[in-house]
PDB file of N, CA and C in Angstrom:
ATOM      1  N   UNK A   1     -68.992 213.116  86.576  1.00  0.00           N
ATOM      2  CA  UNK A   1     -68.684 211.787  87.100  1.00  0.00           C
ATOM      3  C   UNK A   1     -68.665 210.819  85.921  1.00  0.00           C
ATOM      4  N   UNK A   2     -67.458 210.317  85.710  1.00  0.00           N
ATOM      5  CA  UNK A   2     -67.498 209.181  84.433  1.00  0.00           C
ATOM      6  C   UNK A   2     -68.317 207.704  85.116  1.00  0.00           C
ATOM      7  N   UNK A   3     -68.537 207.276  84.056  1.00  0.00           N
ATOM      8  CA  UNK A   3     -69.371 206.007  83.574  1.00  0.00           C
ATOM      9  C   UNK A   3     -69.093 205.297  84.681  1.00  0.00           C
ATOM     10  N   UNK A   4     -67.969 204.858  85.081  1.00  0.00           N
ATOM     11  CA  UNK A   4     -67.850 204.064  85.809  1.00  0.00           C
ATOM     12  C   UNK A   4     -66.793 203.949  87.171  1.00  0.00           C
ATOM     13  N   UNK A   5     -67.195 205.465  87.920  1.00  0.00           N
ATOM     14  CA  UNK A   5     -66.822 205.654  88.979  1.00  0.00           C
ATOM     15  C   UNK A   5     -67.693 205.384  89.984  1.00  0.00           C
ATOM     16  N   UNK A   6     -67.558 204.665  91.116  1.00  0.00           N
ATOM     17  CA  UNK A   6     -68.096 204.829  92.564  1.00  0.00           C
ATOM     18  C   UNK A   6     -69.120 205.858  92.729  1.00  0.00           C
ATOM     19  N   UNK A   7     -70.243 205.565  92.944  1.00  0.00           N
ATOM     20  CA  UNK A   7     -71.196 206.433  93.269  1.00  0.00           C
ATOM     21  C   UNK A   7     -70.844 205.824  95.207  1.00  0.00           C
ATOM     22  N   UNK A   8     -71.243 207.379  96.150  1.00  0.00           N
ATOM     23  CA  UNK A   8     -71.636 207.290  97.268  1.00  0.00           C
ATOM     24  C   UNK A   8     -73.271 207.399  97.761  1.00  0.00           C
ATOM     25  N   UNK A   9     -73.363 206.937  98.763  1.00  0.00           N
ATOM     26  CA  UNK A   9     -74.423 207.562  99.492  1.00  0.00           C
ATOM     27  C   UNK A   9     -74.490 208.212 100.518  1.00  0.00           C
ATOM     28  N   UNK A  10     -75.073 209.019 101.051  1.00  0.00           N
ATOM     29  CA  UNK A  10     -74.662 209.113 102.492  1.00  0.00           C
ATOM     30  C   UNK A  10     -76.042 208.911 103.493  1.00  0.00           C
ATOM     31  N   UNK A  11     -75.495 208.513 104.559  1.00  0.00           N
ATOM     32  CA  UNK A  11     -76.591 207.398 105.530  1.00  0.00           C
ATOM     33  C   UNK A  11     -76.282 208.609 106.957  1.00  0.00           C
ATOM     34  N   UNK A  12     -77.079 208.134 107.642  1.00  0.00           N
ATOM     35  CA  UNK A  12     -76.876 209.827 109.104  1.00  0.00           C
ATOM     36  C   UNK A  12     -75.647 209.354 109.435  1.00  0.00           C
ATOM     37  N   UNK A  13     -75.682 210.609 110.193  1.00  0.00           N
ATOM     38  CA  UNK A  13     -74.147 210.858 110.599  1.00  0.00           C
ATOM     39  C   UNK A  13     -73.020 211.104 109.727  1.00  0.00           C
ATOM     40  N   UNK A  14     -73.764 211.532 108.283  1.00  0.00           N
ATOM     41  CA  UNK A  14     -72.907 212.025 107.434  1.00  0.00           C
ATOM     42  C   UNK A  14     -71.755 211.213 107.326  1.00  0.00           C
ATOM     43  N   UNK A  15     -71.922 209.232 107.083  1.00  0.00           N
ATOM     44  CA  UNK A  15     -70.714 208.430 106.658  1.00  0.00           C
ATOM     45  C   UNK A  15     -71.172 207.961 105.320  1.00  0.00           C
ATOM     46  N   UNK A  16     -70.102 208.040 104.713  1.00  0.00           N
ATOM     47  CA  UNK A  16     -70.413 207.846 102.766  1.00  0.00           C
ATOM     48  C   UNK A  16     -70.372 206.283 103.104  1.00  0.00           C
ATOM     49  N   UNK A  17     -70.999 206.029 102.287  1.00  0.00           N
ATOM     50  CA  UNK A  17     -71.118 204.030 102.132  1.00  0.00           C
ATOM     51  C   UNK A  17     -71.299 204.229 100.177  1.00  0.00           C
ATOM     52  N   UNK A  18     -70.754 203.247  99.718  1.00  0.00           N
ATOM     53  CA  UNK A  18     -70.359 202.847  98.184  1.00  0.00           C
ATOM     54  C   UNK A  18     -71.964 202.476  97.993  1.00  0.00           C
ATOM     55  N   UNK A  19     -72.385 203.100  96.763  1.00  0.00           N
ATOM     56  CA  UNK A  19     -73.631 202.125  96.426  1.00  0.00           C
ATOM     57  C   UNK A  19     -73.228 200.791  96.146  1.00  0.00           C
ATOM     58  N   UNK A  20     -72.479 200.360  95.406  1.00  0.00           N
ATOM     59  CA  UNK A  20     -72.360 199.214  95.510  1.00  0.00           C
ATOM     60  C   UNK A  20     -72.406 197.759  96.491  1.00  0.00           C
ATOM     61  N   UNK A  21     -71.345 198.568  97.452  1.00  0.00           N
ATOM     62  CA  UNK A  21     -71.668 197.450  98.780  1.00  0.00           C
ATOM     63  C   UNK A  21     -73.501 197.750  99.211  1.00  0.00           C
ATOM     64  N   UNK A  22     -73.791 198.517  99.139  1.00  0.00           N
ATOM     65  CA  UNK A  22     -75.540 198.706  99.394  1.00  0.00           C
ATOM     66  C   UNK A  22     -76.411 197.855  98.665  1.00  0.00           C
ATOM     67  N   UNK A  23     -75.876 198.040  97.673  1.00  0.00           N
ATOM     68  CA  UNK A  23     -76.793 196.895  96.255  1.00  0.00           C
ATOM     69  C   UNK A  23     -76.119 195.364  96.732  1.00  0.00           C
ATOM     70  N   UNK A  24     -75.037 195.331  96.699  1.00  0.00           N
ATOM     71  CA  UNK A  24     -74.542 193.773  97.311  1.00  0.00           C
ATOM     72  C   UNK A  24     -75.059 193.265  98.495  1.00  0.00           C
ATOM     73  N   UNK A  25     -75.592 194.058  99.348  1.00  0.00           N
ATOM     74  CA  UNK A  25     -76.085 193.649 100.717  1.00  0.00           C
ATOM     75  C   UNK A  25     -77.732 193.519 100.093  1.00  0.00           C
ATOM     76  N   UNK A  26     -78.065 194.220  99.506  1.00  0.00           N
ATOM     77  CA  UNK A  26     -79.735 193.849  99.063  1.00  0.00           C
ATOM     78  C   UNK A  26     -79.880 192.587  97.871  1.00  0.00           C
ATOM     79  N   UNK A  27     -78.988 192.972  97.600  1.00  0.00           N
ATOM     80  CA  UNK A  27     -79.028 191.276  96.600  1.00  0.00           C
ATOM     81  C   UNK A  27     -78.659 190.182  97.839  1.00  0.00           C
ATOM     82  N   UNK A  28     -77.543 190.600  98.573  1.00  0.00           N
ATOM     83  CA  UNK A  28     -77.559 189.313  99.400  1.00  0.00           C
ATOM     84  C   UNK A  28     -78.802 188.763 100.364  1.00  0.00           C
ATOM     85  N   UNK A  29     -79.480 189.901 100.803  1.00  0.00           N
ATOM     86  CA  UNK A  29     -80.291 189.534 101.937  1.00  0.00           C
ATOM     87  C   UNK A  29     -81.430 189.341 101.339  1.00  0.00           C
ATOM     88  N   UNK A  30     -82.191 190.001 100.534  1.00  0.00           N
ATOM     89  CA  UNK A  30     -83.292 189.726  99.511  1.00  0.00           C
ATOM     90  C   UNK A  30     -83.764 189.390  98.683  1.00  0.00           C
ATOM     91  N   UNK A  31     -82.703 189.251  97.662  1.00  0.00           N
ATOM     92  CA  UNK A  31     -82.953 188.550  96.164  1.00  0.00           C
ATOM     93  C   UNK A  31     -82.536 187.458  96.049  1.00  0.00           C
ATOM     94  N   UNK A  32     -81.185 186.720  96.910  1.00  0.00           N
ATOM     95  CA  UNK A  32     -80.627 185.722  96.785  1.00  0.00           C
ATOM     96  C   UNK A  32     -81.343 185.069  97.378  1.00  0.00           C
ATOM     97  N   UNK A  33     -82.210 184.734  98.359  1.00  0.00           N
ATOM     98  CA  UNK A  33     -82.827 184.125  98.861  1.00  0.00           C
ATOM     99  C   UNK A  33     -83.994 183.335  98.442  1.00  0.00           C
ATOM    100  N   UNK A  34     -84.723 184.840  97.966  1.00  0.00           N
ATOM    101  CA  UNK A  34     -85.463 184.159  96.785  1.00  0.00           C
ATOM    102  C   UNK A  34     -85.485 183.536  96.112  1.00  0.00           C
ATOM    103  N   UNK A  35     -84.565 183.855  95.297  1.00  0.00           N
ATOM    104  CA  UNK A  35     -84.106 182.511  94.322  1.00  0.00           C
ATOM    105  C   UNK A  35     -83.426 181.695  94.325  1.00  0.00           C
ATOM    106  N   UNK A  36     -82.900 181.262  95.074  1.00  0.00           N
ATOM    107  CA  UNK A  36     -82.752 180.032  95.795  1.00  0.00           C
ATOM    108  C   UNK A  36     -83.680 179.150  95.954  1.00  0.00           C
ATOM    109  N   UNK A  37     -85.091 179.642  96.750  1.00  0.00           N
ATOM    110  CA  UNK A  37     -86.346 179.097  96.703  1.00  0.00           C
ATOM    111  C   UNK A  37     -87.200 178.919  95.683  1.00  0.00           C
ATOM    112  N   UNK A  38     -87.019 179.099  94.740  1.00  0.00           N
ATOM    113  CA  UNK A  38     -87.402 179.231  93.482  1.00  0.00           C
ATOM    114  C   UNK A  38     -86.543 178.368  92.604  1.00  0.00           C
ATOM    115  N   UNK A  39     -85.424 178.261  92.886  1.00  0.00           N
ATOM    116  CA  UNK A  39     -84.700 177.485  92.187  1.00  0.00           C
ATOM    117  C   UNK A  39     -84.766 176.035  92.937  1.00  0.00           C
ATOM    118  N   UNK A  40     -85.102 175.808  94.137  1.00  0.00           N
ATOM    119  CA  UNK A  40     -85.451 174.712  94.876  1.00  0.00           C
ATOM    120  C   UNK A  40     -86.353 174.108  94.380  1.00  0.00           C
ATOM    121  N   UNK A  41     -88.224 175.315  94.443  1.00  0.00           N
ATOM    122  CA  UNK A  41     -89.171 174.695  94.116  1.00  0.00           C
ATOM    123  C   UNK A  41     -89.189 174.270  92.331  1.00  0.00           C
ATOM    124  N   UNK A  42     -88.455 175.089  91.942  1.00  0.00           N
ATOM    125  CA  UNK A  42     -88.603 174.233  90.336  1.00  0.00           C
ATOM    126  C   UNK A  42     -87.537 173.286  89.952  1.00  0.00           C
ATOM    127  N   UNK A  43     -86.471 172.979  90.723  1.00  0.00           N
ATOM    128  CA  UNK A  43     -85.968 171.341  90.726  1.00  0.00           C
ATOM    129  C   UNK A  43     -86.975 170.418  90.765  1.00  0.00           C
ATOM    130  N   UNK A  44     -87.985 170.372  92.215  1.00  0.00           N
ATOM    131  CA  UNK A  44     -89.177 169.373  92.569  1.00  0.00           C
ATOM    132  C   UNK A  44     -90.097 169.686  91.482  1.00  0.00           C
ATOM    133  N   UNK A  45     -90.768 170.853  90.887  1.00  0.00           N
ATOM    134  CA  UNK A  45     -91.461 170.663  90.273  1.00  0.00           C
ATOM    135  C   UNK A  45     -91.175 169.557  89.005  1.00  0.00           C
ATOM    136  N   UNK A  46     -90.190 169.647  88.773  1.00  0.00           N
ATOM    137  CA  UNK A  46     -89.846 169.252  87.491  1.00  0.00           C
ATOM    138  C   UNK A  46     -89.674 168.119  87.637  1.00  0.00           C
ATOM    139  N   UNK A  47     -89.691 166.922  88.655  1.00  0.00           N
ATOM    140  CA  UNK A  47     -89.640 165.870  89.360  1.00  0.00           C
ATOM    141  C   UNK A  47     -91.080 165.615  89.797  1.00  0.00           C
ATOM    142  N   UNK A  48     -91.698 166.191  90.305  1.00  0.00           N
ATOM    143  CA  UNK A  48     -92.909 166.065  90.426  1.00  0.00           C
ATOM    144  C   UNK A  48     -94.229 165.724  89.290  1.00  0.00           C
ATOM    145  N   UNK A  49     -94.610 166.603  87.829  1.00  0.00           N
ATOM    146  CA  UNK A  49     -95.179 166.779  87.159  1.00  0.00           C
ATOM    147  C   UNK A  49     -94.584 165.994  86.255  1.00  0.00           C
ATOM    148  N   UNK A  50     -95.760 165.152  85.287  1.00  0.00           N
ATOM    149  CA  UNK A  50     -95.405 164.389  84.147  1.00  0.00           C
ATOM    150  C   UNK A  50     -94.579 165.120  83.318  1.00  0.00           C
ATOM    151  N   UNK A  51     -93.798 165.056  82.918  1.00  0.00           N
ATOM    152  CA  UNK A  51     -92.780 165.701  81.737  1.00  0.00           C
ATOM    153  C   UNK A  51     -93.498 166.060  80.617  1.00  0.00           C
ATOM    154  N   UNK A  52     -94.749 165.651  80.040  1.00  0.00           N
ATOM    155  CA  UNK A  52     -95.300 166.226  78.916  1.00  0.00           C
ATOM    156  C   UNK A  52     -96.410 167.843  79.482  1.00  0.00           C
ATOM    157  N   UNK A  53     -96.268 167.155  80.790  1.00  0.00           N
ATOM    158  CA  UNK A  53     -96.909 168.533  81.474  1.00  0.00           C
ATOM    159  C   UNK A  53     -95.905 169.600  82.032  1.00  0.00           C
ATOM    160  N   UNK A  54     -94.657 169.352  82.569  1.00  0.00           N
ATOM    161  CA  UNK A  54     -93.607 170.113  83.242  1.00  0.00           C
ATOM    162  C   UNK A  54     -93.027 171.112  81.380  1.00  0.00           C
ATOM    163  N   UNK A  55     -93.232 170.554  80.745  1.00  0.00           N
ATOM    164  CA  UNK A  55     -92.991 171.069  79.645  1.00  0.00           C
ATOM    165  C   UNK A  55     -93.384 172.319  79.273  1.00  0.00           C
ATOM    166  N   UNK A  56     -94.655 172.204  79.354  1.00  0.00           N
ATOM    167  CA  UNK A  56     -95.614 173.657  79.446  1.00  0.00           C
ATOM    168  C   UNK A  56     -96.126 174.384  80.705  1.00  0.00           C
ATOM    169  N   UNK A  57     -95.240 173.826  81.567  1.00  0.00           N
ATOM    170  CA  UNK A  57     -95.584 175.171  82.942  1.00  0.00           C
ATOM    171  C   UNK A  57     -94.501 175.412  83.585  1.00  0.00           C
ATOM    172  N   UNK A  58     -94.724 176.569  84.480  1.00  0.00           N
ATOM    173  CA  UNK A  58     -93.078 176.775  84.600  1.00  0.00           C
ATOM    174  C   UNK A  58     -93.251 177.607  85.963  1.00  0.00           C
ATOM    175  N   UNK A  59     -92.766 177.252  86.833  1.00  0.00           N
ATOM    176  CA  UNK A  59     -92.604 178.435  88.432  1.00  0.00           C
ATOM    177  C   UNK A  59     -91.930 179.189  87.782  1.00  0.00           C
ATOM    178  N   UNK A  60     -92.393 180.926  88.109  1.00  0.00           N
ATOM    179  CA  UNK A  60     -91.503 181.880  87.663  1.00  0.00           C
ATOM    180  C   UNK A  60     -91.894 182.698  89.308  1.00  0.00           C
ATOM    181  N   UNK A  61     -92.284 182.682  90.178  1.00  0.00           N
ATOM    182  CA  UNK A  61     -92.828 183.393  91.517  1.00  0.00           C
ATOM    183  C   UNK A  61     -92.845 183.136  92.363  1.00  0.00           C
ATOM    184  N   UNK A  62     -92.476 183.006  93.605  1.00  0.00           N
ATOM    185  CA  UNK A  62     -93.150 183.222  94.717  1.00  0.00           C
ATOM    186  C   UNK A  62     -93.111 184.138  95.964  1.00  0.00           C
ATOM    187  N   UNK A  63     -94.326 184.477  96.351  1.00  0.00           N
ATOM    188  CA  UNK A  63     -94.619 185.889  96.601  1.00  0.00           C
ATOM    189  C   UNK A  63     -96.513 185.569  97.762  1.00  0.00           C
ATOM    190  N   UNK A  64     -95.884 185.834  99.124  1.00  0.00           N
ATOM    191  CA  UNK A  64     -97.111 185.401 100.062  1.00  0.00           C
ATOM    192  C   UNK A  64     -97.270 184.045 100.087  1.00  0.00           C
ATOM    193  N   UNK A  65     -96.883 183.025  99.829  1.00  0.00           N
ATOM    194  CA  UNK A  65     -97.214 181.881  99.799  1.00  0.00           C
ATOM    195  C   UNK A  65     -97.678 181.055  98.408  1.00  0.00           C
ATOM    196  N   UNK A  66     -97.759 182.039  97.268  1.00  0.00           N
ATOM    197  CA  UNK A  66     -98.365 181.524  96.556  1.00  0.00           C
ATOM    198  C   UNK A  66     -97.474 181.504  94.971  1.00  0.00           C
ATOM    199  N   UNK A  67     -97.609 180.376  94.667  1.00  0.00           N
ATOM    200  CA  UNK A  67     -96.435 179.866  93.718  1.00  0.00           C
ATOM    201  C   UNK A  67     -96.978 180.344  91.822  1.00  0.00           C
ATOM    202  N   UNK A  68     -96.507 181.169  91.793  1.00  0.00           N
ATOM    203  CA  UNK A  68     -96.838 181.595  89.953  1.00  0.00           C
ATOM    204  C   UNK A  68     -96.106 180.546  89.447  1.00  0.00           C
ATOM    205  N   UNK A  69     -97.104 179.929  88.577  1.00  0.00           N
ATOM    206  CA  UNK A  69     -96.809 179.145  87.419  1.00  0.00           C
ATOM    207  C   UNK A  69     -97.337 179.611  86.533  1.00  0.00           C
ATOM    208  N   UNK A  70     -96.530 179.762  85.528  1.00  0.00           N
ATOM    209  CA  UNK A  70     -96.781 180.211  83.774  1.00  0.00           C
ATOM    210  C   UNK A  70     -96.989 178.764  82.537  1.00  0.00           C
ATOM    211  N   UNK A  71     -98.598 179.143  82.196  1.00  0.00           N
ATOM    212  CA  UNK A  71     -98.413 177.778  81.425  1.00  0.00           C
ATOM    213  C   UNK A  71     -98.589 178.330  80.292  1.00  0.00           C
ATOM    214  N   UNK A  72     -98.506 177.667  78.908  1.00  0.00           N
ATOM    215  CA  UNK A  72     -98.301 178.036  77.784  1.00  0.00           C
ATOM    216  C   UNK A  72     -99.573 177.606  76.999  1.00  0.00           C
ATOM    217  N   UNK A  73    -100.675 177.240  77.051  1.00  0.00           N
ATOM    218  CA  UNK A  73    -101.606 177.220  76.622  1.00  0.00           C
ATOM    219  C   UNK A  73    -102.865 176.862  77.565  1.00  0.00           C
ATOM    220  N   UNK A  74    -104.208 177.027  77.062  1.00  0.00           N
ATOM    221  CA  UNK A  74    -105.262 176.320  78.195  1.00  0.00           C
ATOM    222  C   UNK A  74    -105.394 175.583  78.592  1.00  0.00           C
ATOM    223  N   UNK A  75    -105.026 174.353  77.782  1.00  0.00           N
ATOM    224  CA  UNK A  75    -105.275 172.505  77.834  1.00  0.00           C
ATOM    225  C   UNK A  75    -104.682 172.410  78.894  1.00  0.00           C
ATOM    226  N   UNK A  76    -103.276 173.025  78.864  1.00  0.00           N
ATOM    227  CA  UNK A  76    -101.958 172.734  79.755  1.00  0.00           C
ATOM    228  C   UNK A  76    -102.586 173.157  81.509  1.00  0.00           C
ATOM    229  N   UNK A  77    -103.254 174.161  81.203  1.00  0.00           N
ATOM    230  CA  UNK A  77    -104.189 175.239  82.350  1.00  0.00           C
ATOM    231  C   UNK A  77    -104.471 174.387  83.174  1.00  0.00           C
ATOM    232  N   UNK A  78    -105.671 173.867  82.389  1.00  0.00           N
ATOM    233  CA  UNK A  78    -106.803 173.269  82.892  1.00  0.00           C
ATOM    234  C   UNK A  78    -105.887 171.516  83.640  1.00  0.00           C
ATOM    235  N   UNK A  79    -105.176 171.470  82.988  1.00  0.00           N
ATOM    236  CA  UNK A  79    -104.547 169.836  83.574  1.00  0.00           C
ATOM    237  C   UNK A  79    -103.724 170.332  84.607  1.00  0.00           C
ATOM    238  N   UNK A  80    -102.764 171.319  84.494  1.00  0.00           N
ATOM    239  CA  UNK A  80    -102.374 171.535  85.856  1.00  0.00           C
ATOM    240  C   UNK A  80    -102.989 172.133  86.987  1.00  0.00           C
ATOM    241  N   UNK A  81    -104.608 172.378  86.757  1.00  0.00           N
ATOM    242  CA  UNK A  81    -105.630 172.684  87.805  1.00  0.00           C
ATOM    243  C   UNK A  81    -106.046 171.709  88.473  1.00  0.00           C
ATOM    244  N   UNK A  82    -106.102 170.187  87.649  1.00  0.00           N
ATOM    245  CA  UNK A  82    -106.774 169.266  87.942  1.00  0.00           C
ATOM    246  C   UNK A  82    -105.236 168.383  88.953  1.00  0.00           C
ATOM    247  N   UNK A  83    -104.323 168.782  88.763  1.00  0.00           N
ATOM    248  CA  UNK A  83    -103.387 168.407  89.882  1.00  0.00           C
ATOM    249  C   UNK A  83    -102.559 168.845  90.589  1.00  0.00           C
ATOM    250  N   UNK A  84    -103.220 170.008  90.527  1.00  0.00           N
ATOM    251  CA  UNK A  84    -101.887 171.238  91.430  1.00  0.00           C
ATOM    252  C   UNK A  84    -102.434 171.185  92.939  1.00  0.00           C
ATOM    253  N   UNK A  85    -103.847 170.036  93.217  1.00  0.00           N
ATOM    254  CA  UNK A  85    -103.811 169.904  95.017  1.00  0.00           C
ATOM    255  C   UNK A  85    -102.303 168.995  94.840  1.00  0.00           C
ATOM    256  N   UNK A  86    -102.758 167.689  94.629  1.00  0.00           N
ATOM    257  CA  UNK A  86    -101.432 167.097  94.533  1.00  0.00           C
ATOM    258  C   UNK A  86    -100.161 167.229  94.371  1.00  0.00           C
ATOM    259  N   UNK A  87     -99.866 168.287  93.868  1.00  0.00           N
ATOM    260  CA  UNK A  87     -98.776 168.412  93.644  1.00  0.00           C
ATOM    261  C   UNK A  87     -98.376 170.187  94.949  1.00  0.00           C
ATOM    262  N   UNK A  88     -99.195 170.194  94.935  1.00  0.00           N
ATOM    263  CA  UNK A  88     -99.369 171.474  96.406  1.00  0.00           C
ATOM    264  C   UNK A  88     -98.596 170.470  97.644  1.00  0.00           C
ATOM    265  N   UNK A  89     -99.330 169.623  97.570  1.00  0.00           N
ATOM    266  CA  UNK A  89     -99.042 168.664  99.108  1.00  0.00           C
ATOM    267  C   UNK A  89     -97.467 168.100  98.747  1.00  0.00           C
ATOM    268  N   UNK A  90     -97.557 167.933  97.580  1.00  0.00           N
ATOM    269  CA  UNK A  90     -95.527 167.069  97.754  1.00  0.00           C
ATOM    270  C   UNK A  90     -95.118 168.370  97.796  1.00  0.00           C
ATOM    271  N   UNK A  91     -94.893 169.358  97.439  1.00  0.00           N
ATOM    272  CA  UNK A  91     -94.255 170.710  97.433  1.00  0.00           C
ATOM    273  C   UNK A  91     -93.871 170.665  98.844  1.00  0.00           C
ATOM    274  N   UNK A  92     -95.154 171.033  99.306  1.00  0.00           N
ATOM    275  CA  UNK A  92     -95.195 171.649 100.612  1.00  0.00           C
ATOM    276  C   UNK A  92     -94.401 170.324 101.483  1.00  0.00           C
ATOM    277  N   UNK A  93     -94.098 169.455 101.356  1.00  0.00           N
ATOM    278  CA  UNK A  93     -93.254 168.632 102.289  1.00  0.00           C
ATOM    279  C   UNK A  93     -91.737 168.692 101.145  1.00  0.00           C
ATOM    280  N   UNK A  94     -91.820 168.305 100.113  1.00  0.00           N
ATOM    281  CA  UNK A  94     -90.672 168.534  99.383  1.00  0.00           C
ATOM    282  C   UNK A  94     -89.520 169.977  99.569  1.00  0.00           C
ATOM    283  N   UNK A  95     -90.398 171.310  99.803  1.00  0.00           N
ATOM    284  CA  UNK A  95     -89.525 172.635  99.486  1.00  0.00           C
ATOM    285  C   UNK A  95     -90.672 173.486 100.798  1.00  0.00           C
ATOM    286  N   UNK A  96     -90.528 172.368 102.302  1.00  0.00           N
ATOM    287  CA  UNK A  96     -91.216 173.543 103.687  1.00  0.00           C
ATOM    288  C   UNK A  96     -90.853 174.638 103.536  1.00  0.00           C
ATOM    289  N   UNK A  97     -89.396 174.924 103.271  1.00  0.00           N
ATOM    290  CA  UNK A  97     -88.569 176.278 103.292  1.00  0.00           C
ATOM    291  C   UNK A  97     -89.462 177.161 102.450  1.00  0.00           C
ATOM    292  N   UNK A  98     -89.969 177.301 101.781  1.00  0.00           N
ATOM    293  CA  UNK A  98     -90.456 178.300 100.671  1.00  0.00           C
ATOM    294  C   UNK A  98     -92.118 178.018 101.294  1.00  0.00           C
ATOM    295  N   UNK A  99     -92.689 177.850 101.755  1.00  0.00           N
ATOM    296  CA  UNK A  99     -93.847 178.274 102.780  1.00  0.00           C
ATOM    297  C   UNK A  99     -95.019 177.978 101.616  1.00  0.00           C
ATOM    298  N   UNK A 100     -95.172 177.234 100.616  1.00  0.00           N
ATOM    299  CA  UNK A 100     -95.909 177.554  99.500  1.00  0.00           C
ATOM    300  C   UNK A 100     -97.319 176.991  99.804  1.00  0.00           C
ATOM    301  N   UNK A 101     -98.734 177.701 100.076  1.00  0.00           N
ATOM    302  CA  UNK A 101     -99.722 177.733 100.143  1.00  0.00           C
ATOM    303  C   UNK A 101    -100.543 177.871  98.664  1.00  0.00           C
ATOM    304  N   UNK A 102    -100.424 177.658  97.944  1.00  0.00           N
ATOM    305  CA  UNK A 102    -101.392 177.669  97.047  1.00  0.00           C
ATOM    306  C   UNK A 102    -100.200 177.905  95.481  1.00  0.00           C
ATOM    307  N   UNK A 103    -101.051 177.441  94.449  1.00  0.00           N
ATOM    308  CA  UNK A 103    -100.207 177.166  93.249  1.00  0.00           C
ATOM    309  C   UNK A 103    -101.082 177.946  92.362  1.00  0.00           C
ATOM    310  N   UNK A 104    -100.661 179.112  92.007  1.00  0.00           N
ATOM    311  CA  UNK A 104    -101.809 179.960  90.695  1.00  0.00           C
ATOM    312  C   UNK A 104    -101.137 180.097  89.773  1.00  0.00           C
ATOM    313  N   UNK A 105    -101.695 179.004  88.903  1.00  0.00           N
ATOM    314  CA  UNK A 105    -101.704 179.331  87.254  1.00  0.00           C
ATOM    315  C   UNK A 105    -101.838 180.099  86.317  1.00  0.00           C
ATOM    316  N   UNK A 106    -101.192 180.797  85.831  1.00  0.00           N
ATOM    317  CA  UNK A 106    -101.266 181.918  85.279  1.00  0.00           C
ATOM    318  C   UNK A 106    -100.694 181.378  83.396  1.00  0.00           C
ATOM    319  N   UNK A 107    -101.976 182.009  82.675  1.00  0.00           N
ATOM    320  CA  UNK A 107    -101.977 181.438  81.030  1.00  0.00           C
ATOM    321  C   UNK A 107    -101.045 182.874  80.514  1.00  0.00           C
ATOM    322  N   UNK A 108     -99.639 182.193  79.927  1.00  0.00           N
ATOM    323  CA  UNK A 108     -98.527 183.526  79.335  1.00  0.00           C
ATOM    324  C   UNK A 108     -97.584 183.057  78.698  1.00  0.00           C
TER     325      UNK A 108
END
């Protein structure tokens, strides 16, 4: 099979379906969604958080309710601990769609 022929699958009843349309339907129904919401909640974030702070943290997650932010040093940590209730509560009315219960900081 060359490089870049059609792979099948086959699903019961012995009907071939393209991996491709399979992978296009799981990106559509699962991944796109996601990030969408993710791309929602880090518009607001970035509207939300002082700019010398949005600088060094960053939504890269969400997963159960709970929003991964990646900050880039401790200082940065510790200040977005001291306002991530606040900024929990505009979320959560800013981006309802994305269900976000809790904001964990993660130092990376």
């Amino acid at each position: 099979m060359g490089m870049y022929e059609q792979k099948t699958v086959r699903r019961r009843g012995n009907t071939a379906v393209r991996l491709g349309d399979v992978l296009e339907g799981m990106l559509r129904s699962r991944i796109e969604p996601r990030c969408l919401k993710l791309q929602a909640v880090s518009a607001a974030w970035e509207k939300l958080l002082p700019a010398e702070l949005s600088a060094h943290c960053r939504p890269v997650e969400i997963s159960s309710g709970r929003l991964k932010v990646l900050v880039d040093s401790p200082s940065h940590l510790y200040e977005l601990r001291l306002v991530s209730g606040e900024v929990l509560k505009q979320l959560s009315r800013s981006c309802a769609a994305a269900r976000i219960r809790e904001i964990r900081p993660v130092l990376g």
